[in-house]
PDB file of N, CA and C in Angstrom:
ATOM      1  N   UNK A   1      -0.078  68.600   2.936  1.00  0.00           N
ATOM      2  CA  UNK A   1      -0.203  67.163   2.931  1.00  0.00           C
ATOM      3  C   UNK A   1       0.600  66.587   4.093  1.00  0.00           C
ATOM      4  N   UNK A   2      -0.147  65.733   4.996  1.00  0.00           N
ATOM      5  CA  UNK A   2       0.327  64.832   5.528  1.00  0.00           C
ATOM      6  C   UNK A   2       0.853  63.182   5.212  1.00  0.00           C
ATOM      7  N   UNK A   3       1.409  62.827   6.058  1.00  0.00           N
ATOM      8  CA  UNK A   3       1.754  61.218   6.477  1.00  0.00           C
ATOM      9  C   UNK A   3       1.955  60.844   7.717  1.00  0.00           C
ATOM     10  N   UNK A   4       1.158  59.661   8.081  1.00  0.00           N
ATOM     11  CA  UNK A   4       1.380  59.217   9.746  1.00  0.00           C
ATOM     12  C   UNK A   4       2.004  58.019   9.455  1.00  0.00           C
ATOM     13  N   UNK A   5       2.786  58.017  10.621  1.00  0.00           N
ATOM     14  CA  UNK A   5       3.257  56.856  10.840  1.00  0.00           C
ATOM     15  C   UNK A   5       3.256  56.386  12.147  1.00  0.00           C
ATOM     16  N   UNK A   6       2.880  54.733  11.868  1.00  0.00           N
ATOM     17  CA  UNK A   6       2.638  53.885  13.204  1.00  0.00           C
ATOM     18  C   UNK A   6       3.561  52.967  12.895  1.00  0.00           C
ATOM     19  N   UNK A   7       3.837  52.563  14.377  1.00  0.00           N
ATOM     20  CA  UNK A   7       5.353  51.611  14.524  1.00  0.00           C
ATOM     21  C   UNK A   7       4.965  50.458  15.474  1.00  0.00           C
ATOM     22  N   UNK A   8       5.130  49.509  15.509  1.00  0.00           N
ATOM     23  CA  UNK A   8       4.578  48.442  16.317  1.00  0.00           C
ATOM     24  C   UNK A   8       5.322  47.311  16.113  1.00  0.00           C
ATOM     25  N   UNK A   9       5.242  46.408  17.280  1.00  0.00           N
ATOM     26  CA  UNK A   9       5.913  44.614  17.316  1.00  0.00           C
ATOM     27  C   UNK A   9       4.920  43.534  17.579  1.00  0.00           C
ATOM     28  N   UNK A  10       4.807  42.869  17.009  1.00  0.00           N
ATOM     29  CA  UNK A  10       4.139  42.250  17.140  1.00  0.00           C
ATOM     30  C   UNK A  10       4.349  40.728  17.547  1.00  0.00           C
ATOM     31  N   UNK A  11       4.090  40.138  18.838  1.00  0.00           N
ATOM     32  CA  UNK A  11       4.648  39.289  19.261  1.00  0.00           C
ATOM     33  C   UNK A  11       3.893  37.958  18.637  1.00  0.00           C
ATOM     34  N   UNK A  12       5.610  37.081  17.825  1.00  0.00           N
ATOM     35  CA  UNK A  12       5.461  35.706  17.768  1.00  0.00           C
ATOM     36  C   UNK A  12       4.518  34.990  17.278  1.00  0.00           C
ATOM     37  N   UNK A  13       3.556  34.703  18.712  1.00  0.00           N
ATOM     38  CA  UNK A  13       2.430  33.732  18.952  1.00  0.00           C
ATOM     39  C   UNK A  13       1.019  34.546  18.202  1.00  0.00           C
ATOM     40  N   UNK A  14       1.120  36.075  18.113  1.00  0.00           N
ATOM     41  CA  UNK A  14       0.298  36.449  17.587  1.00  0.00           C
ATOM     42  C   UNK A  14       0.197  36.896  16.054  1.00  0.00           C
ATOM     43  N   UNK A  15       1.149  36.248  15.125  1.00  0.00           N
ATOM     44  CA  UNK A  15       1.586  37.131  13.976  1.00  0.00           C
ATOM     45  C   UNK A  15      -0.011  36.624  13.083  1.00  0.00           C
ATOM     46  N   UNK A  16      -0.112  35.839  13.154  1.00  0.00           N
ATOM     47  CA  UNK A  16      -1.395  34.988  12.315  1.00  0.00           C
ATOM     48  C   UNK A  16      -2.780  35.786  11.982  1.00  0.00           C
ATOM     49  N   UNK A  17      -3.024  35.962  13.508  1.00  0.00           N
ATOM     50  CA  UNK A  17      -4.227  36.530  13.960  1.00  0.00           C
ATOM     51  C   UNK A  17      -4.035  38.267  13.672  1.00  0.00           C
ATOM     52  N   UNK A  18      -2.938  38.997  14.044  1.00  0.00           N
ATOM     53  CA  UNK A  18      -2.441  40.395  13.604  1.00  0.00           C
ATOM     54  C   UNK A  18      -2.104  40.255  11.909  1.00  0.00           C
ATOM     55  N   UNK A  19      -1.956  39.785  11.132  1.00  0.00           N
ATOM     56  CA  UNK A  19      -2.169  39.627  10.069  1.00  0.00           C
ATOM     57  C   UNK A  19      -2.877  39.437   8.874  1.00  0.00           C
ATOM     58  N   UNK A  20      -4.631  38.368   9.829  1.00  0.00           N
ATOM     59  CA  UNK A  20      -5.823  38.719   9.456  1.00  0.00           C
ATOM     60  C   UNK A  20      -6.422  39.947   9.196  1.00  0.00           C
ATOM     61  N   UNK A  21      -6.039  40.543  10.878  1.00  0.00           N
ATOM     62  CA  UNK A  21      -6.579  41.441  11.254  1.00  0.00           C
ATOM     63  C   UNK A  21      -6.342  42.968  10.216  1.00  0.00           C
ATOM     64  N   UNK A  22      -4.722  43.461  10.024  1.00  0.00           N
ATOM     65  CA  UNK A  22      -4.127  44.284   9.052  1.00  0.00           C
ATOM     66  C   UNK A  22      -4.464  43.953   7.811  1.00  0.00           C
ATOM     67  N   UNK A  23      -4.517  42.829   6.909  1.00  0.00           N
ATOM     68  CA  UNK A  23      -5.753  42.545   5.586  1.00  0.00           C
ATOM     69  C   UNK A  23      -7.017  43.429   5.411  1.00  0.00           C
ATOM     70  N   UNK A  24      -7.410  42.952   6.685  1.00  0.00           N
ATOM     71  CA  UNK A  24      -8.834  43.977   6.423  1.00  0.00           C
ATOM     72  C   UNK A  24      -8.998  45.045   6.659  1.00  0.00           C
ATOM     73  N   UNK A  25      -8.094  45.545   7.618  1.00  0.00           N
ATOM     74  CA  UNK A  25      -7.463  46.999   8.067  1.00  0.00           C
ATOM     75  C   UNK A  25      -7.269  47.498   5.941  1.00  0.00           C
ATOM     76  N   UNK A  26      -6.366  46.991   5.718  1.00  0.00           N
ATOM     77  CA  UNK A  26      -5.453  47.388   4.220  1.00  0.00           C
ATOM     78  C   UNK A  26      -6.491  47.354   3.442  1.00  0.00           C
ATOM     79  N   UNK A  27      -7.876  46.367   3.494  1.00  0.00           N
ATOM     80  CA  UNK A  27      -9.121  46.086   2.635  1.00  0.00           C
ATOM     81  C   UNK A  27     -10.411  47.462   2.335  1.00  0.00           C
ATOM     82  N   UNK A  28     -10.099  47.469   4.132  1.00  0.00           N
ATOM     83  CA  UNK A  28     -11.056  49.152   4.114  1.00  0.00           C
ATOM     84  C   UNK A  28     -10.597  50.032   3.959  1.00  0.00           C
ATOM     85  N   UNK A  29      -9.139  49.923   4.151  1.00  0.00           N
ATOM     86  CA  UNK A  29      -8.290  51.827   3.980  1.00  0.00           C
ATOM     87  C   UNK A  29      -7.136  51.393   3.197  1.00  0.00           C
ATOM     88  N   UNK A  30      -7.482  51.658   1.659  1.00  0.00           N
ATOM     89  CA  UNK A  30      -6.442  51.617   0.834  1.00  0.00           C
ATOM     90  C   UNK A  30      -5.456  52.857   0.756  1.00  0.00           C
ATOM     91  N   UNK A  31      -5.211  53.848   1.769  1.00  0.00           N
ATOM     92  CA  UNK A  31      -4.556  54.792   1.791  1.00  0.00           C
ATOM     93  C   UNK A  31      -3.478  54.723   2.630  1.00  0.00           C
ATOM     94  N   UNK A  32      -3.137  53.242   3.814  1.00  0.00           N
ATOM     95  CA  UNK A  32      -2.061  52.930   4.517  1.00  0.00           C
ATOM     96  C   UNK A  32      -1.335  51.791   3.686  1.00  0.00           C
ATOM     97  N   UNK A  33      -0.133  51.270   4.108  1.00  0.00           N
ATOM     98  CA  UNK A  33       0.518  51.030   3.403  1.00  0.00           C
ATOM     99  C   UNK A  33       1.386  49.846   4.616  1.00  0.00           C
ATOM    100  N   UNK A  34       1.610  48.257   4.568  1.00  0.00           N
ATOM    101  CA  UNK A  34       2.260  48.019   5.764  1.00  0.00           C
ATOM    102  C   UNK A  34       3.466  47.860   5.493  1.00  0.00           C
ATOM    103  N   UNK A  35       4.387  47.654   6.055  1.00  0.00           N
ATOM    104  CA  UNK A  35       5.860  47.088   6.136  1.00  0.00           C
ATOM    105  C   UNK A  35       6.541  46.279   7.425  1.00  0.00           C
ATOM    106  N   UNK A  36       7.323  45.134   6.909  1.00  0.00           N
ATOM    107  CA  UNK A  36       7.433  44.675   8.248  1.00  0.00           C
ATOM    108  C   UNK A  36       9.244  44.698   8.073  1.00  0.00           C
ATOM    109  N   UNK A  37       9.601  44.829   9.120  1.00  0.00           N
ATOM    110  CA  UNK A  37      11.182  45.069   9.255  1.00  0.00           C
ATOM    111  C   UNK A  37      12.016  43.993   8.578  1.00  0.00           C
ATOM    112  N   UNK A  38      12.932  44.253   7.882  1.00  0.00           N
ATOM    113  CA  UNK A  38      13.832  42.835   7.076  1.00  0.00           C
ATOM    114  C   UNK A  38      14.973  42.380   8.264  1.00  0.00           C
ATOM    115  N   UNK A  39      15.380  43.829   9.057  1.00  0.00           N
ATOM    116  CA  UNK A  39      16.338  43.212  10.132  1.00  0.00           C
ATOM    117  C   UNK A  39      15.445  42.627  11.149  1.00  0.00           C
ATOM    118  N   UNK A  40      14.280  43.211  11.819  1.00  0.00           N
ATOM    119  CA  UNK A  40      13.829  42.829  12.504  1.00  0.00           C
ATOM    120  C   UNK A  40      12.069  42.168  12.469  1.00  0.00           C
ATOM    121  N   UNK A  41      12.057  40.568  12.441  1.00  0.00           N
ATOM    122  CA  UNK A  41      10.873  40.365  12.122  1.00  0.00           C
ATOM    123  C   UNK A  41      10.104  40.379  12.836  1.00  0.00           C
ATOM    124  N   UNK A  42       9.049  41.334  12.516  1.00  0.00           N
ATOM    125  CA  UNK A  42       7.396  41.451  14.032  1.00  0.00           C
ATOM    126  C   UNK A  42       7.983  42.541  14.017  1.00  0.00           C
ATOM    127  N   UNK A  43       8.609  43.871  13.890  1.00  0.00           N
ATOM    128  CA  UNK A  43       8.564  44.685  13.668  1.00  0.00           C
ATOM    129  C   UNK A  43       7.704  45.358  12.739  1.00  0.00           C
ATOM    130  N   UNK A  44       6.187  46.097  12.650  1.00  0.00           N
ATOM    131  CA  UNK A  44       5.761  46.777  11.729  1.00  0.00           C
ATOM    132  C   UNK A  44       5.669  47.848  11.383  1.00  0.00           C
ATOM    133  N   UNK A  45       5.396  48.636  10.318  1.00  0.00           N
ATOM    134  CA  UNK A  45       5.282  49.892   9.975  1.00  0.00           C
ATOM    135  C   UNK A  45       4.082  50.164   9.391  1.00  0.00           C
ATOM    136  N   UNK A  46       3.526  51.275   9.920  1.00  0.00           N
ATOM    137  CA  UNK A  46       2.433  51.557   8.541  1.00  0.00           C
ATOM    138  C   UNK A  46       2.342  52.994   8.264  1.00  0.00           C
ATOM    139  N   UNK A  47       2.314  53.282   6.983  1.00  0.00           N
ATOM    140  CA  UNK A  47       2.489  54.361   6.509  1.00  0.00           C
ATOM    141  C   UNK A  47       1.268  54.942   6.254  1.00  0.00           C
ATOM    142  N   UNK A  48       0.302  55.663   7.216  1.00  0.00           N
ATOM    143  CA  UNK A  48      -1.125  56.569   6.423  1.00  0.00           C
ATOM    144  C   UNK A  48      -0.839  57.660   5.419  1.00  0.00           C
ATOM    145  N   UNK A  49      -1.686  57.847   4.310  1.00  0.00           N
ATOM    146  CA  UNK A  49      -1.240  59.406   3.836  1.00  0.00           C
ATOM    147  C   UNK A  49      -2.831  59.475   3.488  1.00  0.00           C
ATOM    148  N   UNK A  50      -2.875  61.241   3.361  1.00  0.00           N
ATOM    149  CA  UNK A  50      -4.249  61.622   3.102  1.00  0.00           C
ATOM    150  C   UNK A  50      -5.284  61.707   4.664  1.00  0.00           C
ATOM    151  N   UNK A  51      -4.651  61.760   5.639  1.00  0.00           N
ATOM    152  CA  UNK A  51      -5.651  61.607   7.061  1.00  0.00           C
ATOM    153  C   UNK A  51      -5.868  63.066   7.238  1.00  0.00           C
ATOM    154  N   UNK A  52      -6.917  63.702   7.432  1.00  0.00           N
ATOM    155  CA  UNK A  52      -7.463  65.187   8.128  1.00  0.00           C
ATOM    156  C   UNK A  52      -6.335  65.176   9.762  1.00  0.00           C
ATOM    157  N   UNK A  53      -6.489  65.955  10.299  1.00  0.00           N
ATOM    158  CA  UNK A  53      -6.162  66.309  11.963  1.00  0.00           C
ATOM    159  C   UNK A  53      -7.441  65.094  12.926  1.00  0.00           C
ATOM    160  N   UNK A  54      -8.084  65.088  12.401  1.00  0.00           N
ATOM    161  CA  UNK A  54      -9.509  64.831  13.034  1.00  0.00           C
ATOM    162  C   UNK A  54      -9.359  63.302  12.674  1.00  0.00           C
ATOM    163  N   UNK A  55      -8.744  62.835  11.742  1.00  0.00           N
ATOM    164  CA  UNK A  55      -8.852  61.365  11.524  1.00  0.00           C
ATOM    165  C   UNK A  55      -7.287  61.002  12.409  1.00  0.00           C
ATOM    166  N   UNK A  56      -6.141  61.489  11.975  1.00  0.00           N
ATOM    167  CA  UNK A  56      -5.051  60.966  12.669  1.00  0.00           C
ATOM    168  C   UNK A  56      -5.572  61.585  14.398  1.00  0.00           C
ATOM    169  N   UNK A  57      -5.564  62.262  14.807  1.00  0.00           N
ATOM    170  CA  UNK A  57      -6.009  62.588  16.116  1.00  0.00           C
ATOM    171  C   UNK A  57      -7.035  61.301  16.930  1.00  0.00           C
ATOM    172  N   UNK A  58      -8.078  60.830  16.268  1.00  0.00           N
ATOM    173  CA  UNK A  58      -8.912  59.773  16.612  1.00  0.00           C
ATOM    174  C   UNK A  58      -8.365  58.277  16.134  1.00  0.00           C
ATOM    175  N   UNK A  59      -7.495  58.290  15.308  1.00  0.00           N
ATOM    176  CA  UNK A  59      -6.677  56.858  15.310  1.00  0.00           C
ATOM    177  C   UNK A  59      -5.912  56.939  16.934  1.00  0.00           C
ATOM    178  N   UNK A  60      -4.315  58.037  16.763  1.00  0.00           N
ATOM    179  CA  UNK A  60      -4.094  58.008  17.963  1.00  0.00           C
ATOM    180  C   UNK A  60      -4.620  57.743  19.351  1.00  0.00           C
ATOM    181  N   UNK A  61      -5.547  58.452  19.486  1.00  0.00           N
ATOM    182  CA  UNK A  61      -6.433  58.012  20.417  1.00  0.00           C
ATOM    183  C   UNK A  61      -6.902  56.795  20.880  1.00  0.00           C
ATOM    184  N   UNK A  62      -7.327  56.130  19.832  1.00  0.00           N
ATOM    185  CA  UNK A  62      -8.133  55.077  19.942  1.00  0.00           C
ATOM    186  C   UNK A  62      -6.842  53.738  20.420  1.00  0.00           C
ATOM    187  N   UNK A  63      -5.818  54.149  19.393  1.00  0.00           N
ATOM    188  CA  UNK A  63      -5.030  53.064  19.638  1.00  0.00           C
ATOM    189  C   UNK A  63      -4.074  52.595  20.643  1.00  0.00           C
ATOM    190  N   UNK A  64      -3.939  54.291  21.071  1.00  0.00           N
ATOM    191  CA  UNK A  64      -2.735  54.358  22.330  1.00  0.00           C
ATOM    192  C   UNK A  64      -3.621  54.231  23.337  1.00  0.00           C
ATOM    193  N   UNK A  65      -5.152  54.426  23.842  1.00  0.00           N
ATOM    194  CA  UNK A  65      -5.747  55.165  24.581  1.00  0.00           C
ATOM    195  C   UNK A  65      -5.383  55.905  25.565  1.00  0.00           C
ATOM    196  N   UNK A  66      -4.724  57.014  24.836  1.00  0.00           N
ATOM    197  CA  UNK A  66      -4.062  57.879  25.949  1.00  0.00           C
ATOM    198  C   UNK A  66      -5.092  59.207  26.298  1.00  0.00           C
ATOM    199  N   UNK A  67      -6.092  59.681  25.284  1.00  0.00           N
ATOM    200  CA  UNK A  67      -7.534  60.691  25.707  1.00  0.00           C
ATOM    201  C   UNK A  67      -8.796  60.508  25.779  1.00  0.00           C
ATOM    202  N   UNK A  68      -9.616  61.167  26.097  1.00  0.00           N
ATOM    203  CA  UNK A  68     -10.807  60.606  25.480  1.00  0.00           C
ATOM    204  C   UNK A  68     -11.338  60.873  24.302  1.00  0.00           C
ATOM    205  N   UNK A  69     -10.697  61.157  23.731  1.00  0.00           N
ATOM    206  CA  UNK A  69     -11.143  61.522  22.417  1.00  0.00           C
ATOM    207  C   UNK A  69     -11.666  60.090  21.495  1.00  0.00           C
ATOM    208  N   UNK A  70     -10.977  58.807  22.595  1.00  0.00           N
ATOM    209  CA  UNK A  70     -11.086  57.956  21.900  1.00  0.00           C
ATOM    210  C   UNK A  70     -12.567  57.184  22.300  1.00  0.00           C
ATOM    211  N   UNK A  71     -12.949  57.792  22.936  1.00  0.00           N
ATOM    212  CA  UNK A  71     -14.538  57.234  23.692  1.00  0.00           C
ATOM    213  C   UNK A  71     -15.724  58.090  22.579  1.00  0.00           C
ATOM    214  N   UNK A  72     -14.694  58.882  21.376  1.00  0.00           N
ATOM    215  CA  UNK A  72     -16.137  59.115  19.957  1.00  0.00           C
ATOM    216  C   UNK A  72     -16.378  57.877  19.869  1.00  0.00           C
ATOM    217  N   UNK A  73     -17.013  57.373  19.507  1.00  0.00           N
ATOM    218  CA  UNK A  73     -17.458  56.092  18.274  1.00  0.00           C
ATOM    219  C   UNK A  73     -18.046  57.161  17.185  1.00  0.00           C
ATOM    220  N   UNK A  74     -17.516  56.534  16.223  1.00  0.00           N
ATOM    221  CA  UNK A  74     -18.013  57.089  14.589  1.00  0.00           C
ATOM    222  C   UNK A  74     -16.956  58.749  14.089  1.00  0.00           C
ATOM    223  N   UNK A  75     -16.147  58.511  14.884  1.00  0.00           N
ATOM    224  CA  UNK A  75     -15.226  60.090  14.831  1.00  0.00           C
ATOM    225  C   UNK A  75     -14.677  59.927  13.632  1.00  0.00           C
ATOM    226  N   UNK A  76     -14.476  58.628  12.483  1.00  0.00           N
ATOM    227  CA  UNK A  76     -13.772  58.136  11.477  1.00  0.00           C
ATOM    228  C   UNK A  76     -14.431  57.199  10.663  1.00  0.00           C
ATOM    229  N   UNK A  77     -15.787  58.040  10.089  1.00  0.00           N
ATOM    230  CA  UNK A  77     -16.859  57.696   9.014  1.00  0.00           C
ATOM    231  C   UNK A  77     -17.126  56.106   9.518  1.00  0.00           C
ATOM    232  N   UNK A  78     -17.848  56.478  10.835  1.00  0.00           N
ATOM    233  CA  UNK A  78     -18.578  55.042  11.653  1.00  0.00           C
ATOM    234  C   UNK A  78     -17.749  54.040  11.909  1.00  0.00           C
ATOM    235  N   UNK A  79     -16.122  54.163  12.069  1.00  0.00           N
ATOM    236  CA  UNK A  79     -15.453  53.083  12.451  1.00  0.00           C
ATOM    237  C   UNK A  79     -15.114  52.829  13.868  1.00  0.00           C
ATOM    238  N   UNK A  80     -15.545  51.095  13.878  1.00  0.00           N
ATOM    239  CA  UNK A  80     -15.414  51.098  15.695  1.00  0.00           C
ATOM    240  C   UNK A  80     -14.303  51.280  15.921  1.00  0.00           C
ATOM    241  N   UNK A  81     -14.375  52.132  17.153  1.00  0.00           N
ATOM    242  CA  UNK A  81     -13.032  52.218  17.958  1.00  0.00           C
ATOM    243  C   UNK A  81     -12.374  50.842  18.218  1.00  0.00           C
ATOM    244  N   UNK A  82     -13.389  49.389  19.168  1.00  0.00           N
ATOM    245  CA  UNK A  82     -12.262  48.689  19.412  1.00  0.00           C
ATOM    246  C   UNK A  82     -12.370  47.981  18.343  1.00  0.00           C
ATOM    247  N   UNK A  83     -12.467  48.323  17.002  1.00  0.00           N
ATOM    248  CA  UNK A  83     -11.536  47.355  15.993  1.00  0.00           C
ATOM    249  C   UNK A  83     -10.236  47.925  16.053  1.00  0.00           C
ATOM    250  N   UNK A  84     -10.451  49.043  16.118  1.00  0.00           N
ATOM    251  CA  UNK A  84      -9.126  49.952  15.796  1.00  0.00           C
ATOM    252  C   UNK A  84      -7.883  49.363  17.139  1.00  0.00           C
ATOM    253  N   UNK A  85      -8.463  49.259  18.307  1.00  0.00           N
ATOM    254  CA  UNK A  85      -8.284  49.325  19.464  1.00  0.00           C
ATOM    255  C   UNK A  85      -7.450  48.112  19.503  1.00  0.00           C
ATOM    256  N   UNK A  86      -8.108  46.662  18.799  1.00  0.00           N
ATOM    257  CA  UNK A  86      -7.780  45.495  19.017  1.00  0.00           C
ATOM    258  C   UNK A  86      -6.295  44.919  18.915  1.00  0.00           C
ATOM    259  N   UNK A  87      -5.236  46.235  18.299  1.00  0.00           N
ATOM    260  CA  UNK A  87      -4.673  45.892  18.044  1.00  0.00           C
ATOM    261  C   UNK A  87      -3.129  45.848  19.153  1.00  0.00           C
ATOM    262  N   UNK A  88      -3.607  46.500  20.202  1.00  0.00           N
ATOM    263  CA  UNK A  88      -2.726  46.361  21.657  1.00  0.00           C
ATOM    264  C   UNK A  88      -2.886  45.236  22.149  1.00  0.00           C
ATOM    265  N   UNK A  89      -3.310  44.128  21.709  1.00  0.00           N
ATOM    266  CA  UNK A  89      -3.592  42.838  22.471  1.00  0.00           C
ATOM    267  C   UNK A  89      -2.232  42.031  21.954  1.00  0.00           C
ATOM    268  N   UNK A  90      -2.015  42.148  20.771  1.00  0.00           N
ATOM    269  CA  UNK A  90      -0.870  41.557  20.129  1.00  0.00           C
ATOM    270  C   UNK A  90       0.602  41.999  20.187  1.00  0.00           C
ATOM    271  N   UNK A  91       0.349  43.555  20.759  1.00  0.00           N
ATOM    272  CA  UNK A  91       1.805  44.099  21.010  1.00  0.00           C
ATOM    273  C   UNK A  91       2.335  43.582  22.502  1.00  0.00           C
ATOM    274  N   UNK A  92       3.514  43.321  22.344  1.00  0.00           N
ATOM    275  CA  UNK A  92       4.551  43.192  24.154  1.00  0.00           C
ATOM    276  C   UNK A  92       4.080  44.293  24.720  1.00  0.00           C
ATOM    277  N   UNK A  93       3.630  44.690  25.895  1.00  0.00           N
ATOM    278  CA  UNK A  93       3.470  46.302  26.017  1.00  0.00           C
ATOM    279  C   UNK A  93       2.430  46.600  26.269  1.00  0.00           C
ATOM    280  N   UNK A  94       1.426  46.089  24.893  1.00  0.00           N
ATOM    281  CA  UNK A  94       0.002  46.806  24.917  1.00  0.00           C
ATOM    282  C   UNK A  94       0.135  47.813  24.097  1.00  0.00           C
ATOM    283  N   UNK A  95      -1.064  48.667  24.334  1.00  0.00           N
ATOM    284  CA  UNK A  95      -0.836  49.980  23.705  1.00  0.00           C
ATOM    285  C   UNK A  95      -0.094  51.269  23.785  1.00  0.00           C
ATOM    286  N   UNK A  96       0.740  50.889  25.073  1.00  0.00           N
ATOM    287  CA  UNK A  96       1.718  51.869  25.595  1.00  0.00           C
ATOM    288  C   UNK A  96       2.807  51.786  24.428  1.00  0.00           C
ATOM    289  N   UNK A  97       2.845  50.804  23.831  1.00  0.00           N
ATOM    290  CA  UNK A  97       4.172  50.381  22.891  1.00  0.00           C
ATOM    291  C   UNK A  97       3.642  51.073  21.131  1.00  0.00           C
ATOM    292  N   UNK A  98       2.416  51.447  20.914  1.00  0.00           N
ATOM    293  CA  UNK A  98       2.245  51.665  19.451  1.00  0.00           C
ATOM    294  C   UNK A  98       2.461  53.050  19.573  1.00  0.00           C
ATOM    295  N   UNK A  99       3.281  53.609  18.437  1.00  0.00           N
ATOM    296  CA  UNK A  99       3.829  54.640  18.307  1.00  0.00           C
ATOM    297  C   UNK A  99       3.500  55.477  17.024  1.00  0.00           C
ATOM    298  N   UNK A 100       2.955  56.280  17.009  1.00  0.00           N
ATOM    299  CA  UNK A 100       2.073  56.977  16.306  1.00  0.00           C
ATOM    300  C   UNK A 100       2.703  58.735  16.134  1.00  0.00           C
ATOM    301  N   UNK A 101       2.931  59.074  14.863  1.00  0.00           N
ATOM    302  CA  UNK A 101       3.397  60.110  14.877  1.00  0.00           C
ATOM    303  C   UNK A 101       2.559  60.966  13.301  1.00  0.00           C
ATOM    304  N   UNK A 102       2.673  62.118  13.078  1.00  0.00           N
ATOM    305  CA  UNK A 102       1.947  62.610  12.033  1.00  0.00           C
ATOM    306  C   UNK A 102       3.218  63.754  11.535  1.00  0.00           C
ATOM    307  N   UNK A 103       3.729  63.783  10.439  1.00  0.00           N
ATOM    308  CA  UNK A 103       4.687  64.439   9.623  1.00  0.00           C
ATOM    309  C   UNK A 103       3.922  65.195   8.020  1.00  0.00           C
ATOM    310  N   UNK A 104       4.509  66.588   8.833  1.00  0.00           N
ATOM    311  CA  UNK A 104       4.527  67.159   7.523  1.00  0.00           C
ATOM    312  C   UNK A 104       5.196  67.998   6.640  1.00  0.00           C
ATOM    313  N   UNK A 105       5.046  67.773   5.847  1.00  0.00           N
ATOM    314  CA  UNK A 105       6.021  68.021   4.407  1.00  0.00           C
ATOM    315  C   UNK A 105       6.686  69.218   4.516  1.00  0.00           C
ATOM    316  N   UNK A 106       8.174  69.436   4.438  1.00  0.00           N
ATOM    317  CA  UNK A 106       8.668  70.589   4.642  1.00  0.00           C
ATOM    318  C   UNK A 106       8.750  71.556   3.666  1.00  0.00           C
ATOM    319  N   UNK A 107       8.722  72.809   3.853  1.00  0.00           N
ATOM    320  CA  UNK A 107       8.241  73.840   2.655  1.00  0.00           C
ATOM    321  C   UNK A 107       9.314  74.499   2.644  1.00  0.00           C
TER     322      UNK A 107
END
């Protein structure tokens, strides 16, 4: 069993619209989980559990766009990439700043 975790800020002027947006994110995938920092506000967290290699691998992708892995469309049971994508518009940074990691359980 896995858990990913994504780390992100979300600037200010955009909390409204990044907040819509994570609703419906949380609406279609009841398996992440958000959190936003108590010391630091616009700080977020989200906790995935239950993702294959093949699903956290194509989030990463899509969100950092750091491969092409992220140019599948449908790599994550027909979900668009730039919904997934949309969400570097709201970070300081861009997508260089979302931080994406996958942990697993020590035996």
């Amino acid at each position: 069993m896995c858990i990913v975790f994504v780390e992100y800020r979300i600037d200010a002027s955009y909390r409204l619209p990044y907040l819509e947006w994570s609703q419906r994110l949380r609406d279609d995938f009841p398996q992440v989980e958000l959190y936003e920092g108590t010391d630091q506000p616009g700080l977020f967290v989200e906790l995935w559990s239950g993702l294959s290699d093949e699903q956290y691998r194509f989030m990463r992708a899509v969100r950092t766009r750091k491969d092409e892995y992220a140019a599948e469309p449908g790599a994550w049971d027909g979900t668009d990439p730039e919904r997934w994508a949309s969400l570097g518009q709201w970070v300081p940074g861009g997508c260089a700043k979302i931080h994406i990691w996958q942990f697993q359980k020590v035996k």
